[in-house]
PDB file of N, CA and C in Angstrom:
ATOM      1  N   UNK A   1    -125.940  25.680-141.862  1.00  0.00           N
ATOM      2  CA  UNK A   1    -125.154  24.699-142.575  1.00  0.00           C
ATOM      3  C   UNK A   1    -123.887  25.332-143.152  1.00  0.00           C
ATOM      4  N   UNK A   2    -124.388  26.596-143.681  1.00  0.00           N
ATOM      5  CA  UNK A   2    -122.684  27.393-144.285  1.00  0.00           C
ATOM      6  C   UNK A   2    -121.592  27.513-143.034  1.00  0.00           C
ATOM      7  N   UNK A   3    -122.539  27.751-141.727  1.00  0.00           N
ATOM      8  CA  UNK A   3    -121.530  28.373-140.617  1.00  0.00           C
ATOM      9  C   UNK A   3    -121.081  27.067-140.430  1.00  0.00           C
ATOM     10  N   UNK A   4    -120.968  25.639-140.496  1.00  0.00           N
ATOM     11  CA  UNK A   4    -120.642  24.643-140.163  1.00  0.00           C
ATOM     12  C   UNK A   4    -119.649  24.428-140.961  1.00  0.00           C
ATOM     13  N   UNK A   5    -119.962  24.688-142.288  1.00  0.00           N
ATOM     14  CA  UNK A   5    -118.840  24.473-143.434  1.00  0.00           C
ATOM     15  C   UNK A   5    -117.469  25.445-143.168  1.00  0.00           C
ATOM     16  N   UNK A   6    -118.096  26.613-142.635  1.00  0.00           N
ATOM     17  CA  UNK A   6    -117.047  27.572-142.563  1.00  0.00           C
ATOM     18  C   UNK A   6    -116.065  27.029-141.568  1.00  0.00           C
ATOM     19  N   UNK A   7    -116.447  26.689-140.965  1.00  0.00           N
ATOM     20  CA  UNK A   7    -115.943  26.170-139.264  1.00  0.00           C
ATOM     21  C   UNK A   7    -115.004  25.060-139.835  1.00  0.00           C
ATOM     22  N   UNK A   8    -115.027  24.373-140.391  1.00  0.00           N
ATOM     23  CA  UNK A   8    -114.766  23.224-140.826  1.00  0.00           C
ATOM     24  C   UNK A   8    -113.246  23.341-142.038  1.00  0.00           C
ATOM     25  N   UNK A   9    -113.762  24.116-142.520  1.00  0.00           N
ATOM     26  CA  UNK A   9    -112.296  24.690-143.716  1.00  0.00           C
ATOM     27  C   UNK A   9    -111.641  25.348-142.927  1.00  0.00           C
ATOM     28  N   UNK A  10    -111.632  26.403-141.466  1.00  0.00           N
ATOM     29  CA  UNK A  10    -110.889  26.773-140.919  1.00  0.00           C
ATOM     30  C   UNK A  10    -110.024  26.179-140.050  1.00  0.00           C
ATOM     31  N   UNK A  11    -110.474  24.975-139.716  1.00  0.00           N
ATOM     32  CA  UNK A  11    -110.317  23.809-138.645  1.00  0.00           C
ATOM     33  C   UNK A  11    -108.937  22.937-139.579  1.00  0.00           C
ATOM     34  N   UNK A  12    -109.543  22.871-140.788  1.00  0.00           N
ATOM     35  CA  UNK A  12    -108.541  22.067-141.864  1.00  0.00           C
ATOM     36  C   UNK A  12    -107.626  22.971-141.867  1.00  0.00           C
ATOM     37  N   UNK A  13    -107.505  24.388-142.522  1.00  0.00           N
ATOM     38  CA  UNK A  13    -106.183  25.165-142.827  1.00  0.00           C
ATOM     39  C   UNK A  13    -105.585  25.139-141.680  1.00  0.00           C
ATOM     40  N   UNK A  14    -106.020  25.365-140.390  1.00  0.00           N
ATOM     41  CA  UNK A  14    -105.244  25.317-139.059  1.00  0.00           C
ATOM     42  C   UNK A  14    -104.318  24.829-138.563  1.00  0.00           C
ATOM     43  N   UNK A  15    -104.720  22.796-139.431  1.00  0.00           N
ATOM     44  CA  UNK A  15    -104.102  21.885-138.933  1.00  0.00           C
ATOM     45  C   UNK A  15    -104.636  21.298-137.690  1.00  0.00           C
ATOM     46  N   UNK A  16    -104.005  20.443-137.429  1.00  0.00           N
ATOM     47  CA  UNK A  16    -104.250  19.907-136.599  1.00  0.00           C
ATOM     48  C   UNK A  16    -103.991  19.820-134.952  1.00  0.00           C
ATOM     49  N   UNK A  17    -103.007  21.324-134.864  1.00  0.00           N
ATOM     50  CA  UNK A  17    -103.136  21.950-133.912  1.00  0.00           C
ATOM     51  C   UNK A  17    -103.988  22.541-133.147  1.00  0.00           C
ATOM     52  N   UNK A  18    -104.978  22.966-134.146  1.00  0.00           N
ATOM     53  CA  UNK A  18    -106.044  23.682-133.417  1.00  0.00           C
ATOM     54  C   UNK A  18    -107.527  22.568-133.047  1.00  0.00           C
ATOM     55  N   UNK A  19    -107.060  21.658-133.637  1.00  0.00           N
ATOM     56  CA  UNK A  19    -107.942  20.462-132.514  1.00  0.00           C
ATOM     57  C   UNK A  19    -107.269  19.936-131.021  1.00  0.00           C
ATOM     58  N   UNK A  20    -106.452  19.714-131.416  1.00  0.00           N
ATOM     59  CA  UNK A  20    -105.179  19.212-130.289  1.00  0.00           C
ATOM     60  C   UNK A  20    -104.851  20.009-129.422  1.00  0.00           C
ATOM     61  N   UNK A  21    -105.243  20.090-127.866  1.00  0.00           N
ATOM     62  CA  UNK A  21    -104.301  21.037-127.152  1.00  0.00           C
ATOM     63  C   UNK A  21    -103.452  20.673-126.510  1.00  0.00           C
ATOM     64  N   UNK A  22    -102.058  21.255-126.419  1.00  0.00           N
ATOM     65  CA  UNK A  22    -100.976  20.535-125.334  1.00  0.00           C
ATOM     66  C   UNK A  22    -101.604  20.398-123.755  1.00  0.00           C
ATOM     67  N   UNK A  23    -101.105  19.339-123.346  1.00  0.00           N
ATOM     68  CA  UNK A  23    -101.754  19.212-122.018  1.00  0.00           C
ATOM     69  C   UNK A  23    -100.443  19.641-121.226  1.00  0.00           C
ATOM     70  N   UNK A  24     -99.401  19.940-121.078  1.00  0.00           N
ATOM     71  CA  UNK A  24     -98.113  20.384-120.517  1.00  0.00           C
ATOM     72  C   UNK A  24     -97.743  21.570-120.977  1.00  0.00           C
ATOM     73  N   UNK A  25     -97.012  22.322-120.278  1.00  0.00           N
ATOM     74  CA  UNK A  25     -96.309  23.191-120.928  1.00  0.00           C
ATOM     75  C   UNK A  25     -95.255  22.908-122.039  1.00  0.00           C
ATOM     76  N   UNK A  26     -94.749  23.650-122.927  1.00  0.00           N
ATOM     77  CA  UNK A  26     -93.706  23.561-123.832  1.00  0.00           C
ATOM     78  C   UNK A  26     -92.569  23.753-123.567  1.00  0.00           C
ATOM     79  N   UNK A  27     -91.453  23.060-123.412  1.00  0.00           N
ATOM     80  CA  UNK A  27     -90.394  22.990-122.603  1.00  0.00           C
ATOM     81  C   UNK A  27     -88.990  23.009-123.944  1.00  0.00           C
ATOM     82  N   UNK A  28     -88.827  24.574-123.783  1.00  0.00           N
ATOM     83  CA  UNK A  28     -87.711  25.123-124.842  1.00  0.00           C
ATOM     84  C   UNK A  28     -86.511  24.335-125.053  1.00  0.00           C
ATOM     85  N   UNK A  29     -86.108  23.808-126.303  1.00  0.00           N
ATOM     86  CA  UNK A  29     -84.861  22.760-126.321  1.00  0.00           C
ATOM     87  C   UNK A  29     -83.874  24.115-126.499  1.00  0.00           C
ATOM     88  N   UNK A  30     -82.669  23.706-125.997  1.00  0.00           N
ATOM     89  CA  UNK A  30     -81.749  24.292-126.288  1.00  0.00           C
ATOM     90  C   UNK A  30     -81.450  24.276-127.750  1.00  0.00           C
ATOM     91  N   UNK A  31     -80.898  25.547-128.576  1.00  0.00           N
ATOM     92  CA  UNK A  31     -80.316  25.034-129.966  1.00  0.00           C
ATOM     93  C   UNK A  31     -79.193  24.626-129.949  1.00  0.00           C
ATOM     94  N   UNK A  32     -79.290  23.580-130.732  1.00  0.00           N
ATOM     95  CA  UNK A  32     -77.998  22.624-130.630  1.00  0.00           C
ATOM     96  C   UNK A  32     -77.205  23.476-131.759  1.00  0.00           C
ATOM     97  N   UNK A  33     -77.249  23.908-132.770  1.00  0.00           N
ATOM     98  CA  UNK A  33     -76.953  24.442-133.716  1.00  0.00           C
ATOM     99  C   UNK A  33     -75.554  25.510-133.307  1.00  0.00           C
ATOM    100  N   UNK A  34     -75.922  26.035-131.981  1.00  0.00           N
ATOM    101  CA  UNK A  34     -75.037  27.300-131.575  1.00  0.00           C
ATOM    102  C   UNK A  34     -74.122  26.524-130.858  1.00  0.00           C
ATOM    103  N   UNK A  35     -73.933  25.420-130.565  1.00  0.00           N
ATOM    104  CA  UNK A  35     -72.735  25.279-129.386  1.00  0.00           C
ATOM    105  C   UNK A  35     -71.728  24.744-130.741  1.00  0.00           C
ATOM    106  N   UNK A  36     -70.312  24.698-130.619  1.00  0.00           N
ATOM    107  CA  UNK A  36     -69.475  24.873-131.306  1.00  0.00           C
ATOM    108  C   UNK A  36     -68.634  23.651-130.759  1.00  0.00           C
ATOM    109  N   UNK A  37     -68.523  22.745-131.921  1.00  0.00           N
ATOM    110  CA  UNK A  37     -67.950  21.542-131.158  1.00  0.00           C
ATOM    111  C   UNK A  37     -66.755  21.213-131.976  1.00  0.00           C
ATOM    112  N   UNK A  38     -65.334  20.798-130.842  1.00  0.00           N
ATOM    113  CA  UNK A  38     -64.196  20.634-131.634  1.00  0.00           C
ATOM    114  C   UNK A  38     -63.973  20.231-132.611  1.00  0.00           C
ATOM    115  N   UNK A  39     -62.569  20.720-133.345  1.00  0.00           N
ATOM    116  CA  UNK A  39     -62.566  20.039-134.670  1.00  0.00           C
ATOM    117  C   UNK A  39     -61.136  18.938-134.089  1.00  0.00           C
ATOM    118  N   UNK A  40     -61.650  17.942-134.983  1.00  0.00           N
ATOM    119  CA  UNK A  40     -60.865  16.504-134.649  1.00  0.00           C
ATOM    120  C   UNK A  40     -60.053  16.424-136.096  1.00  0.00           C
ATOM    121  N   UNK A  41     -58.807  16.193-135.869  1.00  0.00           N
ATOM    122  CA  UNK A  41     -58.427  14.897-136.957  1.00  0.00           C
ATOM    123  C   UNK A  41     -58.478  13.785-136.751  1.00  0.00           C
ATOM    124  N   UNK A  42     -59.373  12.866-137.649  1.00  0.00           N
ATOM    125  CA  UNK A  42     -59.570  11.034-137.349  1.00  0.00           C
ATOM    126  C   UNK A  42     -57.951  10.256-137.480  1.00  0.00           C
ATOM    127  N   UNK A  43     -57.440   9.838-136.465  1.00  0.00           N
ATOM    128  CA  UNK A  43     -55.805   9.243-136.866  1.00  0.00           C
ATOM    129  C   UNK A  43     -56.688   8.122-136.067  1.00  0.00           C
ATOM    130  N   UNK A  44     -56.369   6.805-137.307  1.00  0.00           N
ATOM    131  CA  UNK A  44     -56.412   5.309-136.863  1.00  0.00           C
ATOM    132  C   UNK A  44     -54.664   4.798-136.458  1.00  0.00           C
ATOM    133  N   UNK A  45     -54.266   4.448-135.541  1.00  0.00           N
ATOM    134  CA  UNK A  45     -53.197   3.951-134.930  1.00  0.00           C
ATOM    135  C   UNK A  45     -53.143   2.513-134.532  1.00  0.00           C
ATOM    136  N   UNK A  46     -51.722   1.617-134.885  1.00  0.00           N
ATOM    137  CA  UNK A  46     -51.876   0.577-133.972  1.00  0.00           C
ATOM    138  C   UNK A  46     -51.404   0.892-132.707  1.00  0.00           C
ATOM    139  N   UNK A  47     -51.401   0.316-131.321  1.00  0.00           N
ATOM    140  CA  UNK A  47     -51.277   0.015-130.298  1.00  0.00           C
ATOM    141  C   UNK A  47     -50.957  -0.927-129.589  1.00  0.00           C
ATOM    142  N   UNK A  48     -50.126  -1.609-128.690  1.00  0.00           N
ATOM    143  CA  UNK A  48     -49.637  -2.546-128.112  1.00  0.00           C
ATOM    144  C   UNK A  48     -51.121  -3.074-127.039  1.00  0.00           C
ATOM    145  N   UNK A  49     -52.038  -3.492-127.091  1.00  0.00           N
ATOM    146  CA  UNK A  49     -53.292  -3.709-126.379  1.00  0.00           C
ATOM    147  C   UNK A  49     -53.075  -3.567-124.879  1.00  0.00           C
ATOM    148  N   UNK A  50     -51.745  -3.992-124.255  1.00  0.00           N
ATOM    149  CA  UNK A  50     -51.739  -3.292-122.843  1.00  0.00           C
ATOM    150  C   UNK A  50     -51.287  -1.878-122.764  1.00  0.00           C
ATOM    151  N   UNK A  51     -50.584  -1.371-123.411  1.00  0.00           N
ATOM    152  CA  UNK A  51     -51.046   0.404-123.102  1.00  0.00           C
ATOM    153  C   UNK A  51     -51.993   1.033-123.845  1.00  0.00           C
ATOM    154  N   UNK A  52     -52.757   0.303-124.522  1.00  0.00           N
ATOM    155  CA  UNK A  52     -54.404   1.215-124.772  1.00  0.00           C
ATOM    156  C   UNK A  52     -55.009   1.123-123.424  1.00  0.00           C
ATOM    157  N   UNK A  53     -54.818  -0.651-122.651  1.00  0.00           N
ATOM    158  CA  UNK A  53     -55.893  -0.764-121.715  1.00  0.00           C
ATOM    159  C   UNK A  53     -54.766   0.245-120.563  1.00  0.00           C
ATOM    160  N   UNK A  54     -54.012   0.231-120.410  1.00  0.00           N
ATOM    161  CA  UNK A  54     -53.113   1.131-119.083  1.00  0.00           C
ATOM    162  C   UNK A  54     -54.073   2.479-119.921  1.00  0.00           C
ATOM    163  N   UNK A  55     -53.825   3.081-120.646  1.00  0.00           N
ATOM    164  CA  UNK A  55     -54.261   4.430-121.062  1.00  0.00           C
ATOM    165  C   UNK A  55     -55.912   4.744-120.725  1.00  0.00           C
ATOM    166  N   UNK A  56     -56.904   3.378-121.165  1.00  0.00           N
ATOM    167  CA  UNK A  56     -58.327   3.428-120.342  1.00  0.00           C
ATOM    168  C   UNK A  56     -57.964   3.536-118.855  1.00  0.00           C
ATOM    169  N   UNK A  57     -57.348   2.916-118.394  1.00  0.00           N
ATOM    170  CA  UNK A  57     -57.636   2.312-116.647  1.00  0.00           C
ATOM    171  C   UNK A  57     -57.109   4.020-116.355  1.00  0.00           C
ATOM    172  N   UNK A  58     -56.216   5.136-116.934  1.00  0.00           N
ATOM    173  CA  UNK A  58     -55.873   6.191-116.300  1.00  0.00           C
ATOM    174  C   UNK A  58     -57.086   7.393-116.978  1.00  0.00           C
ATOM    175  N   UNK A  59     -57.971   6.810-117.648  1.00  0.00           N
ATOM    176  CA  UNK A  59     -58.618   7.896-118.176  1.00  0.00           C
ATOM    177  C   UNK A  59     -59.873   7.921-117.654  1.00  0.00           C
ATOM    178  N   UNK A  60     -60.054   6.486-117.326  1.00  0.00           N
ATOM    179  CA  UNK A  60     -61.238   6.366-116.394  1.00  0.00           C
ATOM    180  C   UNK A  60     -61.110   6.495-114.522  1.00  0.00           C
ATOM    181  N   UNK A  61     -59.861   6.268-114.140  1.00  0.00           N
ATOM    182  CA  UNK A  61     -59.482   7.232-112.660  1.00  0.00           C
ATOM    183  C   UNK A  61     -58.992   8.823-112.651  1.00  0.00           C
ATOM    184  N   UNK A  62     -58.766   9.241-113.746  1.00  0.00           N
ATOM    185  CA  UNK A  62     -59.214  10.707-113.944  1.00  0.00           C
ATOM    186  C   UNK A  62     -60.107  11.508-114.519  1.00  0.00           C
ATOM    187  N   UNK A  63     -61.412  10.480-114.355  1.00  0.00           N
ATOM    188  CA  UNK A  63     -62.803  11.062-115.050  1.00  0.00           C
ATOM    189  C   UNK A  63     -62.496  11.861-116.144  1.00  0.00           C
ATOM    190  N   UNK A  64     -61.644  11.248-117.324  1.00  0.00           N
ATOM    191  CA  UNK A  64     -61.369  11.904-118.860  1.00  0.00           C
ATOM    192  C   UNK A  64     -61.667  10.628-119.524  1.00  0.00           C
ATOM    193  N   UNK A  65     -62.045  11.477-120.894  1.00  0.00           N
ATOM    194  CA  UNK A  65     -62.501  10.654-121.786  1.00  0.00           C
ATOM    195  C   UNK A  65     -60.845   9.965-122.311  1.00  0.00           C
ATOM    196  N   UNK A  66     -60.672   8.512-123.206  1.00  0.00           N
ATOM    197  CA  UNK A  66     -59.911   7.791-123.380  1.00  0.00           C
ATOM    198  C   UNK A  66     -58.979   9.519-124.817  1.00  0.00           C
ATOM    199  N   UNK A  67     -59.954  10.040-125.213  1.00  0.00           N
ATOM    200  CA  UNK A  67     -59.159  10.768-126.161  1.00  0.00           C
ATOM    201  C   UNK A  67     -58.803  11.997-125.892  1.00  0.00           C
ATOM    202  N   UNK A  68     -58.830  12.464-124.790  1.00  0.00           N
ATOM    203  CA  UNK A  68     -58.633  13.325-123.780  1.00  0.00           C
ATOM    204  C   UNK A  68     -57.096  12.810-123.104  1.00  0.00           C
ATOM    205  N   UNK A  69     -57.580  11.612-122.523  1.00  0.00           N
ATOM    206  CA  UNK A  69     -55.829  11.070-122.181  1.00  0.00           C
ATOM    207  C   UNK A  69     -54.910  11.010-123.259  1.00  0.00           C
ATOM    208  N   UNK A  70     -55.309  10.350-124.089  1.00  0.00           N
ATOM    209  CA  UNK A  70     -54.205  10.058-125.598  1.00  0.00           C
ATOM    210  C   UNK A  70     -53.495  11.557-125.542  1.00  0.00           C
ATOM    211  N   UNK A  71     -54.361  12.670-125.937  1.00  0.00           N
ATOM    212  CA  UNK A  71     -53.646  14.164-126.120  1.00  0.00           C
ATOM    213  C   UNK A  71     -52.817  14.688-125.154  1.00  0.00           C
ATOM    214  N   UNK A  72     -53.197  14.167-124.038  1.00  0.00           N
ATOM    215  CA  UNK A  72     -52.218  14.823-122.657  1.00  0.00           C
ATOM    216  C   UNK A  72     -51.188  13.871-122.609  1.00  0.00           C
ATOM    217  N   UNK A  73     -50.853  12.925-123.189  1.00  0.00           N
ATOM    218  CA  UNK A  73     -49.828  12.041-123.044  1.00  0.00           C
ATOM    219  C   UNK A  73     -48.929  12.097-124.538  1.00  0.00           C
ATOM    220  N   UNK A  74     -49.695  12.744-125.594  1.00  0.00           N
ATOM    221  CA  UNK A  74     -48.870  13.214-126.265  1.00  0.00           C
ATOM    222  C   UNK A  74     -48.518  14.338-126.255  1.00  0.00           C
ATOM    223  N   UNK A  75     -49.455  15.370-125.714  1.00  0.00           N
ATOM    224  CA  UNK A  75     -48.034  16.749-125.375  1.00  0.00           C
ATOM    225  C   UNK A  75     -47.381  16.432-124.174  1.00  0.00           C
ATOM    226  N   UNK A  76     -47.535  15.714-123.480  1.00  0.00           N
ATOM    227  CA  UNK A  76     -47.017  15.205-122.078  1.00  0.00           C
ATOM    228  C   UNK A  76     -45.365  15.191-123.097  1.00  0.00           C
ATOM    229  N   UNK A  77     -45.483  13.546-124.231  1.00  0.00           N
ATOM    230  CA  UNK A  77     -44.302  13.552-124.987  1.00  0.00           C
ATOM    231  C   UNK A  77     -43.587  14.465-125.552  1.00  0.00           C
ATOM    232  N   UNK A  78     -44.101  15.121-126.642  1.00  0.00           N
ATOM    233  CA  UNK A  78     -43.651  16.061-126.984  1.00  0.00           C
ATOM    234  C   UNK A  78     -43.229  17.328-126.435  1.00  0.00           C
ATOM    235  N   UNK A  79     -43.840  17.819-125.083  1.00  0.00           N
ATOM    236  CA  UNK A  79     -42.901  18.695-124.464  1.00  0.00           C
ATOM    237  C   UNK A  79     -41.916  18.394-124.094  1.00  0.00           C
ATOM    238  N   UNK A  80     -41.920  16.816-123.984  1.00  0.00           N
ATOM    239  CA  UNK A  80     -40.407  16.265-123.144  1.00  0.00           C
ATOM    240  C   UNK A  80     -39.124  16.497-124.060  1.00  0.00           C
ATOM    241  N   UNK A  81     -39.672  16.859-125.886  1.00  0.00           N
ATOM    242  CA  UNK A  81     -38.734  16.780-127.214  1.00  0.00           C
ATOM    243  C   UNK A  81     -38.009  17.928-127.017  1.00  0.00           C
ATOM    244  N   UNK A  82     -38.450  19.183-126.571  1.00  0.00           N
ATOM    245  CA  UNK A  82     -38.099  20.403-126.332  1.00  0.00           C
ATOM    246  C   UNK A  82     -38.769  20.835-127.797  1.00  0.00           C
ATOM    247  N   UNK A  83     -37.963  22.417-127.559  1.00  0.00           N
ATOM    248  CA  UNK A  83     -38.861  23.772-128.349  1.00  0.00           C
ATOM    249  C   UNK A  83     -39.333  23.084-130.011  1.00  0.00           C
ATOM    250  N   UNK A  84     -38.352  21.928-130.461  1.00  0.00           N
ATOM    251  CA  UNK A  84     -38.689  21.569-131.883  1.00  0.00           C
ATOM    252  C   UNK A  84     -39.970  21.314-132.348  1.00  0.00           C
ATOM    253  N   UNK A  85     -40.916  20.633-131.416  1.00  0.00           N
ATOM    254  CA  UNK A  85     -42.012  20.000-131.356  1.00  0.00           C
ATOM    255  C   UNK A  85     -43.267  20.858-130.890  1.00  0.00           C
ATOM    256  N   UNK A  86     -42.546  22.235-130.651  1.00  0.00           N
ATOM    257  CA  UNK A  86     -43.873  22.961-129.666  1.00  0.00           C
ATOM    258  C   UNK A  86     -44.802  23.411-131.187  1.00  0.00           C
ATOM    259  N   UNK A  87     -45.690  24.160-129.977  1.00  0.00           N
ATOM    260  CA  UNK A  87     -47.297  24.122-130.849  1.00  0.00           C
ATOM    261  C   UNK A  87     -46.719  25.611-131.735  1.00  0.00           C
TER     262      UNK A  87
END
């Protein structure tokens, strides 16, 4: 009866892992923690609604994201300003 009890408080501190066995292997997540993701400034803008949609229709036939195009079309502009405007 003690060896039952014993069994039993070890079973509890364990958790409930040690009743449970994985039936699959454990399949390692990547840490998200280490990948390093751009830093943005949030700029809300108005827009003329046909060159937002011209700016989708070219961001989606060059498999880029819509804020990916915006940036290449503004240094696109601003290189056109010359050296005043460079980075």
């Amino acid at each position: 009866m003690e060896n039952k009890r014993n069994n039993l408080r070890e079973n509890m501190k364990a958790g409930l892992s040690s009743l449970v066995r994985p039936t699959t292997e454990t399949i390692k997540q990547p840490d998200l923690r280490t990948q390093e993701k751009p830093k943005y400034k949030t700029c809300n803008y108005i827009t003329d609604p046909s060159r937002h949609n011209r700016l989708k229709r070219y961001a989606t036939d060059n498999g880029m994201t819509l804020l990916q195009a915006f940036n290449e079309a503004i240094d696109l502009y601003l290189s056109d300003k010359g050296e005043r405007y460079a980075p």
